[in-house]
N, C-alpha and C. Protein backbone atom coordinates (compact mmCIF):
# COMPACT_ATOMS: atom_id res chain seq x y z
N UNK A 1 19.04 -77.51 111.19
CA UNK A 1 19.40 -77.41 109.80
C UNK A 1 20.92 -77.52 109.67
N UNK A 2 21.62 -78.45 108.50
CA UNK A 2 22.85 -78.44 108.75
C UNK A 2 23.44 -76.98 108.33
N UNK A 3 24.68 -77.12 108.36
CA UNK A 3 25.54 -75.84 107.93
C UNK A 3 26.07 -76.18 106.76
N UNK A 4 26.21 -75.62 105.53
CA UNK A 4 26.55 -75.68 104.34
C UNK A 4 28.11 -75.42 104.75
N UNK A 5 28.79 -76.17 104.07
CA UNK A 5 30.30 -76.18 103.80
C UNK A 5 30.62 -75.51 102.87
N UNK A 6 31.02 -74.99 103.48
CA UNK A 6 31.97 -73.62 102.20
C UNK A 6 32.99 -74.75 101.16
N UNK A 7 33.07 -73.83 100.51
CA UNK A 7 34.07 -74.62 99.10
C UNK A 7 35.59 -74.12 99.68
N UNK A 8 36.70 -75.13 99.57
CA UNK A 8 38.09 -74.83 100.19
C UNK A 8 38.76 -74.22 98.76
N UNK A 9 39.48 -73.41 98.92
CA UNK A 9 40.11 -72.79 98.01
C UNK A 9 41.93 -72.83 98.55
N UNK A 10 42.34 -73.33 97.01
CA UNK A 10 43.50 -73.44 96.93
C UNK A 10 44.78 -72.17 96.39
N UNK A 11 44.99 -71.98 96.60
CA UNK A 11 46.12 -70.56 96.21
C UNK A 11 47.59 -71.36 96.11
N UNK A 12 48.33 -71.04 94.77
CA UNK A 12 49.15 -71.80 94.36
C UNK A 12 50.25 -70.80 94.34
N UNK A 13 51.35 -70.63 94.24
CA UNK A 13 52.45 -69.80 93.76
C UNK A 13 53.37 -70.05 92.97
N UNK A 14 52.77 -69.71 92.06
CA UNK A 14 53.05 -70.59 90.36
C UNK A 14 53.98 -71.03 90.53
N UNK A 15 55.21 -69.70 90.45
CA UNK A 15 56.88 -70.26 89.61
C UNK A 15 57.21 -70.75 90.80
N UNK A 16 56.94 -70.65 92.71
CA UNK A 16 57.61 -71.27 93.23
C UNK A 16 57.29 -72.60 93.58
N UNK A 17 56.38 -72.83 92.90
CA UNK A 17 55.55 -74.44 92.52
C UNK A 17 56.60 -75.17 91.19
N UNK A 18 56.69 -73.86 90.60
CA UNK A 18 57.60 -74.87 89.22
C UNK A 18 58.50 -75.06 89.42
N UNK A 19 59.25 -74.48 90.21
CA UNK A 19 60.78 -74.38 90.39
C UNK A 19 60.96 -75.86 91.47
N UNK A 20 60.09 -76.22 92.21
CA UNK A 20 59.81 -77.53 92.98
C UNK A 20 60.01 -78.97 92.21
N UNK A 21 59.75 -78.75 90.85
CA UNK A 21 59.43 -79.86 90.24
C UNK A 21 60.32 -80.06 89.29
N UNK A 22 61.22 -80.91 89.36
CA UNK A 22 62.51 -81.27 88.45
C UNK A 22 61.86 -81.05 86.72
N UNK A 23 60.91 -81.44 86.03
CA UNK A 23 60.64 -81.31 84.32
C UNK A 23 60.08 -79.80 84.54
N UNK A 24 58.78 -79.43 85.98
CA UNK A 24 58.34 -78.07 85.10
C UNK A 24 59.50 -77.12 85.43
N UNK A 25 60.37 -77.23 86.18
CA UNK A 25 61.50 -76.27 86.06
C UNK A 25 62.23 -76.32 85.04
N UNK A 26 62.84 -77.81 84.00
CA UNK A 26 63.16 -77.46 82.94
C UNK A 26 62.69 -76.91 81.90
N UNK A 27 61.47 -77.53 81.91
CA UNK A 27 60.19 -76.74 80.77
C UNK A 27 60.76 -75.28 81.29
N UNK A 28 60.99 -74.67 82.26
CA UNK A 28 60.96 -73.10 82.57
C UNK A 28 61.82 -72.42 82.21
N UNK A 29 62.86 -73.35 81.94
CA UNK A 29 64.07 -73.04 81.84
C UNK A 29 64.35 -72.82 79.69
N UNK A 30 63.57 -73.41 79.21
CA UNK A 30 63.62 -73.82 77.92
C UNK A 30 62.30 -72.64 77.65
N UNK A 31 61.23 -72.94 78.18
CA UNK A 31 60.36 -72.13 77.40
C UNK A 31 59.46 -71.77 78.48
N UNK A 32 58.97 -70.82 79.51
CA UNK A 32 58.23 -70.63 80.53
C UNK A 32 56.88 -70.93 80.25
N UNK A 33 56.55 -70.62 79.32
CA UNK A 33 55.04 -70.74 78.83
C UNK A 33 54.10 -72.09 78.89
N UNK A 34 55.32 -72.70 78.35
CA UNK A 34 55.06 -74.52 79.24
C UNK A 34 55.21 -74.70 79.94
N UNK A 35 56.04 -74.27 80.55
CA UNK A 35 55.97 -74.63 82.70
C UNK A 35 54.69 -74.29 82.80
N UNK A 36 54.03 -73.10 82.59
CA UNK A 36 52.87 -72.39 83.22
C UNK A 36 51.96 -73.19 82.83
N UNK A 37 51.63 -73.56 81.68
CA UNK A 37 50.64 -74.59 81.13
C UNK A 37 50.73 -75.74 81.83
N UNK A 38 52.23 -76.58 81.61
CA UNK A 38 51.98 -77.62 82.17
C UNK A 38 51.53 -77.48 83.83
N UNK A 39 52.12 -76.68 84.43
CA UNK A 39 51.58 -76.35 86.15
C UNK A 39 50.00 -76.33 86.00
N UNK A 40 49.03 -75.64 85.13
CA UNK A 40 47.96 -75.70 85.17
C UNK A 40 47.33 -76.53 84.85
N UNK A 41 47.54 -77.43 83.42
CA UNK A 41 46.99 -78.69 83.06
C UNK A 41 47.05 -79.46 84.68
N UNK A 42 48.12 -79.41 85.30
CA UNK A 42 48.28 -80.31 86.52
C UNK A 42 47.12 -79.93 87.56
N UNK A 43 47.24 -78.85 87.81
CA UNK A 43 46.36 -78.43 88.68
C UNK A 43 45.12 -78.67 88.10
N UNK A 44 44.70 -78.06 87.03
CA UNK A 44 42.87 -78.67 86.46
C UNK A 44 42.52 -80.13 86.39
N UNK A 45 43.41 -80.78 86.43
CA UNK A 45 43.31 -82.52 86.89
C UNK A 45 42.94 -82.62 88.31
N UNK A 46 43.39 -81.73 89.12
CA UNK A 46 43.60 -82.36 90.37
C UNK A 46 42.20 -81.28 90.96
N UNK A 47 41.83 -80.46 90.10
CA UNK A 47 40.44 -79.54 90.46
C UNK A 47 39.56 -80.95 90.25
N UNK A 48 39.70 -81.32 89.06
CA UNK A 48 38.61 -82.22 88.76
C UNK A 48 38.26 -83.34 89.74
N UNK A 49 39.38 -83.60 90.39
CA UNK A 49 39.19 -84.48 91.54
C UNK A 49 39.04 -84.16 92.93
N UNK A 50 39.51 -82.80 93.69
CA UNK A 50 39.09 -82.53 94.69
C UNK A 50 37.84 -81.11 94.67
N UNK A 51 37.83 -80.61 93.13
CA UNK A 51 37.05 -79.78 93.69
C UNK A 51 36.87 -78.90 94.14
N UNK A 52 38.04 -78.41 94.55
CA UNK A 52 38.71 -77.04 95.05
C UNK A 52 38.51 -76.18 94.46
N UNK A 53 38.35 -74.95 94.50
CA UNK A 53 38.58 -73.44 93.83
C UNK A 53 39.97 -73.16 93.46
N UNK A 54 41.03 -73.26 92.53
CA UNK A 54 42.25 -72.94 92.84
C UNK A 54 42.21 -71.95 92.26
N UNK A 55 43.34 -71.42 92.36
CA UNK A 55 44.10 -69.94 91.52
C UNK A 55 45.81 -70.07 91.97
N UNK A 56 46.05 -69.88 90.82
CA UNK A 56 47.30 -69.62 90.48
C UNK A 56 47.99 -68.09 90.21
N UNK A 57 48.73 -68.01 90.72
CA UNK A 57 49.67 -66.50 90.81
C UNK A 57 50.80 -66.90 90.12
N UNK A 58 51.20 -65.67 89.36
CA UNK A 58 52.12 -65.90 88.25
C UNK A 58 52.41 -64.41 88.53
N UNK A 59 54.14 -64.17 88.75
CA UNK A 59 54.83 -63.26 89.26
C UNK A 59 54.88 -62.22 87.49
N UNK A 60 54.29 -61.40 87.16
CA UNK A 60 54.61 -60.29 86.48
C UNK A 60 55.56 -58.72 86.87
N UNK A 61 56.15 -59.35 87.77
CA UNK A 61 56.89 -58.22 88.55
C UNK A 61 57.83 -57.88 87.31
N UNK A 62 58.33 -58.47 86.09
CA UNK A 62 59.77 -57.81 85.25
C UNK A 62 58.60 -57.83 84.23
N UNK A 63 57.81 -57.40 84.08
CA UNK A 63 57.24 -57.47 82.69
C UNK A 63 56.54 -55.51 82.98
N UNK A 64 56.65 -55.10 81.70
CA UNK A 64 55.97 -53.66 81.86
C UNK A 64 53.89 -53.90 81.71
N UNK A 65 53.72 -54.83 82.29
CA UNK A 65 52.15 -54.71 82.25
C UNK A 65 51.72 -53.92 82.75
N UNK A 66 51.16 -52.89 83.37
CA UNK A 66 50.59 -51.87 84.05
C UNK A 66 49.57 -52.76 85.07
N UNK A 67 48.55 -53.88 84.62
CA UNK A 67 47.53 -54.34 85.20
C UNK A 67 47.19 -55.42 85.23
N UNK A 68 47.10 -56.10 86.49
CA UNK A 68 46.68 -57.38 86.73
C UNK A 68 45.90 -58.40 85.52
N UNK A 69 46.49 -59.61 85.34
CA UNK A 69 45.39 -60.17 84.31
C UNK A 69 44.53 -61.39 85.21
N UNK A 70 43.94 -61.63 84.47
CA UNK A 70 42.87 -62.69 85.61
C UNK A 70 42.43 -63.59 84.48
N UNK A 71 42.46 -65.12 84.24
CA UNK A 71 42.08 -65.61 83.16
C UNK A 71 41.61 -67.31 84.15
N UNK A 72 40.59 -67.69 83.33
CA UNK A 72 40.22 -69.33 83.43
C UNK A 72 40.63 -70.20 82.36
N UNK A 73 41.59 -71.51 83.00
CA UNK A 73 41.62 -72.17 81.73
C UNK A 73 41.25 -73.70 82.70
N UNK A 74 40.18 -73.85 82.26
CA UNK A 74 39.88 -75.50 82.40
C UNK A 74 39.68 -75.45 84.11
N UNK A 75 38.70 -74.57 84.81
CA UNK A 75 38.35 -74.44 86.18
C UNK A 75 39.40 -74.02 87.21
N UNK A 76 40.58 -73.67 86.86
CA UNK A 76 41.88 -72.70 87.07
C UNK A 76 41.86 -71.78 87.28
N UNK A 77 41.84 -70.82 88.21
CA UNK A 77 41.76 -69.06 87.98
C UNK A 77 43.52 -68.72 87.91
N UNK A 78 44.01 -68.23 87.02
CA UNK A 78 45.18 -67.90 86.62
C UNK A 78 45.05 -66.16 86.79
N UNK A 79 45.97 -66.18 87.51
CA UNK A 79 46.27 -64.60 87.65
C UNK A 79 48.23 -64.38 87.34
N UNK A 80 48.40 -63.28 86.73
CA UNK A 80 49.46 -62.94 86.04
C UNK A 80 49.63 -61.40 86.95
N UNK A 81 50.15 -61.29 87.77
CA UNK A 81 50.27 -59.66 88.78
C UNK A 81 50.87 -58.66 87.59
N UNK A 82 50.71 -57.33 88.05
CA UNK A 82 50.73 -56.64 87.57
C UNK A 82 52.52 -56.36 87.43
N UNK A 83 52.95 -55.20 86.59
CA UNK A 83 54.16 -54.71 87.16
C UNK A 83 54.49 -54.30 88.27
N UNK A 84 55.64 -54.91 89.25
CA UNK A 84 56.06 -53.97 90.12
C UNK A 84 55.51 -55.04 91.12
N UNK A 85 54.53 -55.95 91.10
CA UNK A 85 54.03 -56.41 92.05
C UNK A 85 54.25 -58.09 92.36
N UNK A 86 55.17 -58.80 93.09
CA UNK A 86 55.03 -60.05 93.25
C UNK A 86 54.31 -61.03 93.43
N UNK A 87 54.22 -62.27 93.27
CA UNK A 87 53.00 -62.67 93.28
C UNK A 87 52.66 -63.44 95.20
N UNK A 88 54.15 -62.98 95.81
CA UNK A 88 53.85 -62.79 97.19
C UNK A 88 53.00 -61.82 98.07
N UNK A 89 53.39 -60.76 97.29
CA UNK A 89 52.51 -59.38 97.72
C UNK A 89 50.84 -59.54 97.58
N UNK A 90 50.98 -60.28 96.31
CA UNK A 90 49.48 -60.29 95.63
C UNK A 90 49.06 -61.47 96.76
N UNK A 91 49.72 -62.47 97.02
CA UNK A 91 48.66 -63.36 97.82
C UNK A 91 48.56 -63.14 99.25
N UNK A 92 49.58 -61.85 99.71
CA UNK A 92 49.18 -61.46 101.28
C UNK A 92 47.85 -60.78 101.19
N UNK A 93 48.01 -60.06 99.85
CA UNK A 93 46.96 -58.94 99.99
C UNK A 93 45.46 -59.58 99.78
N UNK A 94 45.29 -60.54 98.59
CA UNK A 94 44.52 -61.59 98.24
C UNK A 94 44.01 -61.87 99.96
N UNK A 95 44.53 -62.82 100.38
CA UNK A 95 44.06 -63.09 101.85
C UNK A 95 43.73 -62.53 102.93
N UNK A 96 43.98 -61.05 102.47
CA UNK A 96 43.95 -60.16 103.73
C UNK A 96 42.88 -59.73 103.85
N UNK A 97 42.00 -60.09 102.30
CA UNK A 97 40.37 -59.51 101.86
C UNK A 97 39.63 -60.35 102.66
N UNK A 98 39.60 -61.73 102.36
CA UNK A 98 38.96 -62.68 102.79
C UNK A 98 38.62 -62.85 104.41
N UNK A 99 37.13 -62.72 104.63
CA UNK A 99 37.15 -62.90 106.16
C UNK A 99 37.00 -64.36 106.68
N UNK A 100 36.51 -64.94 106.04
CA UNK A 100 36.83 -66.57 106.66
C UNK A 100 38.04 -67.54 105.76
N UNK A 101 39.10 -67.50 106.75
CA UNK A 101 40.22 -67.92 106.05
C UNK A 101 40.89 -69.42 106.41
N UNK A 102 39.76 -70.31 106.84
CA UNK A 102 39.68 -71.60 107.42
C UNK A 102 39.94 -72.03 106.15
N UNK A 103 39.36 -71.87 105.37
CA UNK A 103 39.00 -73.06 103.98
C UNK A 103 40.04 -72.27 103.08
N UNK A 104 40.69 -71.62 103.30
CA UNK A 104 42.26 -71.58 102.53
C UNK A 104 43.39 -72.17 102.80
N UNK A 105 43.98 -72.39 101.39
CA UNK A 105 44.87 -73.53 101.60
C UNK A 105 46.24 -72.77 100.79
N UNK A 106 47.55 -71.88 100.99
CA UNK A 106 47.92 -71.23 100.25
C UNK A 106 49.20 -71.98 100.07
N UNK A 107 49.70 -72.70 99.14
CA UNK A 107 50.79 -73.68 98.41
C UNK A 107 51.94 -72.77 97.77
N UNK A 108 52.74 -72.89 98.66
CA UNK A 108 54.28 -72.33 98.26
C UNK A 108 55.59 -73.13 99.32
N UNK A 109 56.62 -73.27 99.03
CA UNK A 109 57.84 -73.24 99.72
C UNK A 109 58.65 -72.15 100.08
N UNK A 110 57.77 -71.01 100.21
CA UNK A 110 58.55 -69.84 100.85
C UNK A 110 58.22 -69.33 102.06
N UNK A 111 58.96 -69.60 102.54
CA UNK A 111 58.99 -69.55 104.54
C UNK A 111 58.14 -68.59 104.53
N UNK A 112 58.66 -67.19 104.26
CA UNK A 112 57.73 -65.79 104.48
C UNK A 112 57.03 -65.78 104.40
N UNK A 113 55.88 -66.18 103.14
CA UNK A 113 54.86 -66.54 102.94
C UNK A 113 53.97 -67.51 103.83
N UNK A 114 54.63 -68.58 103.69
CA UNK A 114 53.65 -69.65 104.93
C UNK A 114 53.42 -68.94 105.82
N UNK A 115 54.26 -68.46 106.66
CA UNK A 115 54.48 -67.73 108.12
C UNK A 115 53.23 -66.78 108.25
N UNK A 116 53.55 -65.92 107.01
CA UNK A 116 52.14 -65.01 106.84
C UNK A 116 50.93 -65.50 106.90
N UNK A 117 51.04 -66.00 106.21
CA UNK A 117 49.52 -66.89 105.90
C UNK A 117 48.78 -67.49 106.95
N UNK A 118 49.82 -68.68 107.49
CA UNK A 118 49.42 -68.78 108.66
C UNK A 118 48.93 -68.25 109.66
N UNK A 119 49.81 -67.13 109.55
CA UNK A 119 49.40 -66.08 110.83
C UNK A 119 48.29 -65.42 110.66
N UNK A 120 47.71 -65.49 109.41
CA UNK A 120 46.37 -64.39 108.91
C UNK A 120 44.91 -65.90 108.78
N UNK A 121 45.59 -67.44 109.52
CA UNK A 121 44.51 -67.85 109.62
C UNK A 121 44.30 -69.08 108.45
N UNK A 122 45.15 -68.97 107.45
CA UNK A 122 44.96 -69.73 106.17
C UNK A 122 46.04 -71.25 106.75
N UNK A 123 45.56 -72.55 105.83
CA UNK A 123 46.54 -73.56 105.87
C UNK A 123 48.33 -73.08 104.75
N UNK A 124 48.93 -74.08 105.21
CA UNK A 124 50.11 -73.88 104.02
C UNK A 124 50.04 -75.65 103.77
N UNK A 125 50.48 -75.32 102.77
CA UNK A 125 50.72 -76.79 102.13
C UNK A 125 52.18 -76.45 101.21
N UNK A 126 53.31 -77.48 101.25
CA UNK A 126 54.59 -77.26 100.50
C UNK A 126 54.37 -78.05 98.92
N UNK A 127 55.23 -77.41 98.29
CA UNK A 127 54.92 -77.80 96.87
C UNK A 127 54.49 -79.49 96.51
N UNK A 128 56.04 -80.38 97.75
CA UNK A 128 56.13 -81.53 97.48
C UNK A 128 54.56 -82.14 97.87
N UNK A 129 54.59 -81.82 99.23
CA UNK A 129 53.01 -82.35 98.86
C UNK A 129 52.11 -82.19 97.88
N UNK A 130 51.92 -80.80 97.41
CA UNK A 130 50.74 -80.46 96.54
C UNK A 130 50.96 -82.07 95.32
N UNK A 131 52.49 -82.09 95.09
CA UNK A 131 52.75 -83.00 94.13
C UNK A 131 52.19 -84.34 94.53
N UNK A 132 52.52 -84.62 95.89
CA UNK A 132 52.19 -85.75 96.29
C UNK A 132 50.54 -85.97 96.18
N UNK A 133 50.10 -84.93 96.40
CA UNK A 133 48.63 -85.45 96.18
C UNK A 133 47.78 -85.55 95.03
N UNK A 134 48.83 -84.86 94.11
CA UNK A 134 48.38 -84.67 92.84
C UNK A 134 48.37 -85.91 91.99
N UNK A 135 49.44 -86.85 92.82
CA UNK A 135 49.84 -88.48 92.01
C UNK A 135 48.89 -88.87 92.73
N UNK A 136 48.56 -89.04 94.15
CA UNK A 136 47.47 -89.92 94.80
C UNK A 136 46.28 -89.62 93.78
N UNK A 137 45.75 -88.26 93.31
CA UNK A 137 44.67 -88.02 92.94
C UNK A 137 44.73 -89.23 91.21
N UNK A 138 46.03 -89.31 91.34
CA UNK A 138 46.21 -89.54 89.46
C UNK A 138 45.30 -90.91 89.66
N UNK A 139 46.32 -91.59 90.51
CA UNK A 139 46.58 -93.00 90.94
C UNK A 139 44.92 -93.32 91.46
N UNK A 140 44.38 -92.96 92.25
CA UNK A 140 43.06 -93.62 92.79
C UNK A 140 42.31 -93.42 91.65
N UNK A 141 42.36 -92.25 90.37
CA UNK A 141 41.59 -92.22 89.81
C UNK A 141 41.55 -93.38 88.44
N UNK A 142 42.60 -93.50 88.28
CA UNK A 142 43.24 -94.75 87.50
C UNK A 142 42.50 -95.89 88.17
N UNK A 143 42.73 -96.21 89.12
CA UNK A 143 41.74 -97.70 89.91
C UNK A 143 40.93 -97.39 89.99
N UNK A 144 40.14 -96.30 89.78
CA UNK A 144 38.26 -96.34 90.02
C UNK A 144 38.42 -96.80 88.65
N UNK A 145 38.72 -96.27 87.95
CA UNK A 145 38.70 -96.58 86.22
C UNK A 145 38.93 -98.22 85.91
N UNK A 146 39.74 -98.40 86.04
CA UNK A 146 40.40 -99.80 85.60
C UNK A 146 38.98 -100.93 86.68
N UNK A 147 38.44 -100.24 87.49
CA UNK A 147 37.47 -101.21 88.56
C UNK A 147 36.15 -100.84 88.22
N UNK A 148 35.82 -100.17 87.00
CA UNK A 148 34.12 -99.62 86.49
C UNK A 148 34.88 -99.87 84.93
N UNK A 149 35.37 -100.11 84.48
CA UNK A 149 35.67 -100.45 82.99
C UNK A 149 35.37 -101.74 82.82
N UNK A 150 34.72 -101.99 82.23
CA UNK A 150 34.55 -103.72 81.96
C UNK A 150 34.88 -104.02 81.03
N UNK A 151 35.15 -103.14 79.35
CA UNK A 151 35.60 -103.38 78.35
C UNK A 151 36.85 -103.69 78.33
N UNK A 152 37.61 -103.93 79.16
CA UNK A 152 39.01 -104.32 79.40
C UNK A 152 39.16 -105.75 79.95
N UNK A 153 38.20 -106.47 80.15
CA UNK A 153 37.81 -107.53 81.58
C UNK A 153 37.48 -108.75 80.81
N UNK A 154 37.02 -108.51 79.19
CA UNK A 154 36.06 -109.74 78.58
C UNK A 154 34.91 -110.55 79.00
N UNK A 155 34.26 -109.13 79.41
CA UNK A 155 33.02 -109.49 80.29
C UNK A 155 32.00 -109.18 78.94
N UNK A 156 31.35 -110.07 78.87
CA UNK A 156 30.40 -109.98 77.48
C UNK A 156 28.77 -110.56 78.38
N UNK A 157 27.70 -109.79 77.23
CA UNK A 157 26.49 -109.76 78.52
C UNK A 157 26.23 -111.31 78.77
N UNK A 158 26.57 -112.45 77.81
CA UNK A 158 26.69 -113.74 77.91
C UNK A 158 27.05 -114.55 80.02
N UNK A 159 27.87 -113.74 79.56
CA UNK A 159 28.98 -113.72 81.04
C UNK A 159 28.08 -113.15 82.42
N UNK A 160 27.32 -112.05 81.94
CA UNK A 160 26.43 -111.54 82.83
C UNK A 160 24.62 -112.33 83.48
N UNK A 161 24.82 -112.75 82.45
CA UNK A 161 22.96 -113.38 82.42
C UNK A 161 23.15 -114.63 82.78
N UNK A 162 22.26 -115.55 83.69
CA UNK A 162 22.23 -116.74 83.76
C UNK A 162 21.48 -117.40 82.83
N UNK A 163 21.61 -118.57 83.30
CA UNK A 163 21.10 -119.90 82.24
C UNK A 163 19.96 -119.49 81.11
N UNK A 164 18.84 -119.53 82.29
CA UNK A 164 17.60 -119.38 81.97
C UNK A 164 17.38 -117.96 81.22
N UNK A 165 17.60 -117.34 81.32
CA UNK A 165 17.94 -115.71 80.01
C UNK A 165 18.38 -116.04 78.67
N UNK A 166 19.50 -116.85 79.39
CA UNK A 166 20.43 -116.80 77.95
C UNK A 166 19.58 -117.74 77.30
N UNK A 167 19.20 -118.88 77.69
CA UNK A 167 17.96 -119.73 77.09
C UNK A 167 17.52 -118.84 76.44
N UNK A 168 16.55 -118.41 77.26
CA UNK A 168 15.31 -117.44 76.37
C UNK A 168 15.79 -116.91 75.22
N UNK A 169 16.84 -116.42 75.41
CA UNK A 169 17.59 -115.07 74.46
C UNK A 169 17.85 -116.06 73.41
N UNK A 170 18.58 -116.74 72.98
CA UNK A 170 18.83 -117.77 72.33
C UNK A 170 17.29 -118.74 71.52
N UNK A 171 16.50 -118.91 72.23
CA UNK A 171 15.47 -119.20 71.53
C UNK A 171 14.34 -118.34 70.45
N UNK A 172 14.68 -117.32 71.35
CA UNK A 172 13.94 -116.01 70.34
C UNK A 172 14.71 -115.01 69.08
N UNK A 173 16.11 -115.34 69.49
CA UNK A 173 16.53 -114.84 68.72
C UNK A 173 16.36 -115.72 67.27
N UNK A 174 16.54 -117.27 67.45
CA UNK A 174 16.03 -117.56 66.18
C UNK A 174 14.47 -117.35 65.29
N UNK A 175 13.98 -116.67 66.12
CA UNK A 175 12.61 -117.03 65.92
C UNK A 175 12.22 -115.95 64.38
């Protein structure tokens, strides 16, 4: 009997994902709320194409929240940490639950973090890649599209049917 494949799960580190990216760092810089959106719109594109479980950590360490928030937007798990708590802390501890830590994939550019992670068994992936794959994902999905679209092509069912159809079709239609 085969072995069912676990689902790979992605772990993101929000702001040090935004701060990676020349616009969502300005967006961050102007209005955070759009960095965070736009970081997630990005990421729920790129769910849609690999499929992944992600979650996103969003550092509430200067905010007086008392308690973790946990929200879905568009197959995203968005987490907002509590006060007092980084969203480094939150993803050592996050991983430290988990006993099979093969199919984690935890996305940041902070040494400490990778190091950890690694060491507890999980992949690291750096922001630039996450980006990089996020355009591959854009890009192949654009050419499946543009290569199953025919309404773009001037392919009419004329074009599709041979002789003898279109005959027919043509004779009955006057009928």
């Amino acid at each position: 009997m085969a072995k069912k494949k676990s689902k790979s799960v992605l772990i993101v580190d929000g702001y040090n994902v935004i701060h990676q990216d020349e616009r969502l760092s300005r967006d961050f810089h102007l209005n955070p709320e759009d960095a965070r959106y736009g970081l997630v719109e990005m990421l729920s594109n790129y769910q849609g194409y690999k499929k992944d479980e992600i979650i996103v950590i969003f550092d509430a360490y200067n905010t007086d929240k008392p308690l973790r928030s946990l929200s879905v937007f568009s197959n995203v798990n968005v987490v907002f940490t509590k006060h007092g708590e980084t969203a480094d802390e939150y993803i050592e501890s996050f991983v430290s639950t988990i006993e099979n830590r093969k199919n984690i994939t935890v996305v940041t550019n902070d040494n400490v973090i990778a190091v950890l992670t690694l060491g507890r068994g999980c992949s690291h992936m750096s922001a630039d890649l996450l980006f990089a794959n996020m355009a591959a994902a854009v890009k192949k999905n654009k050419e499946y599209i543009s290569k199953t679209d025919t309404t773009n092509r001037g392919n009419t069912l004329e074009s599709l049917l041979d002789e003898k159809t279109l005959k027919w079709m043509e004779e009955n239609r006057r009928k």
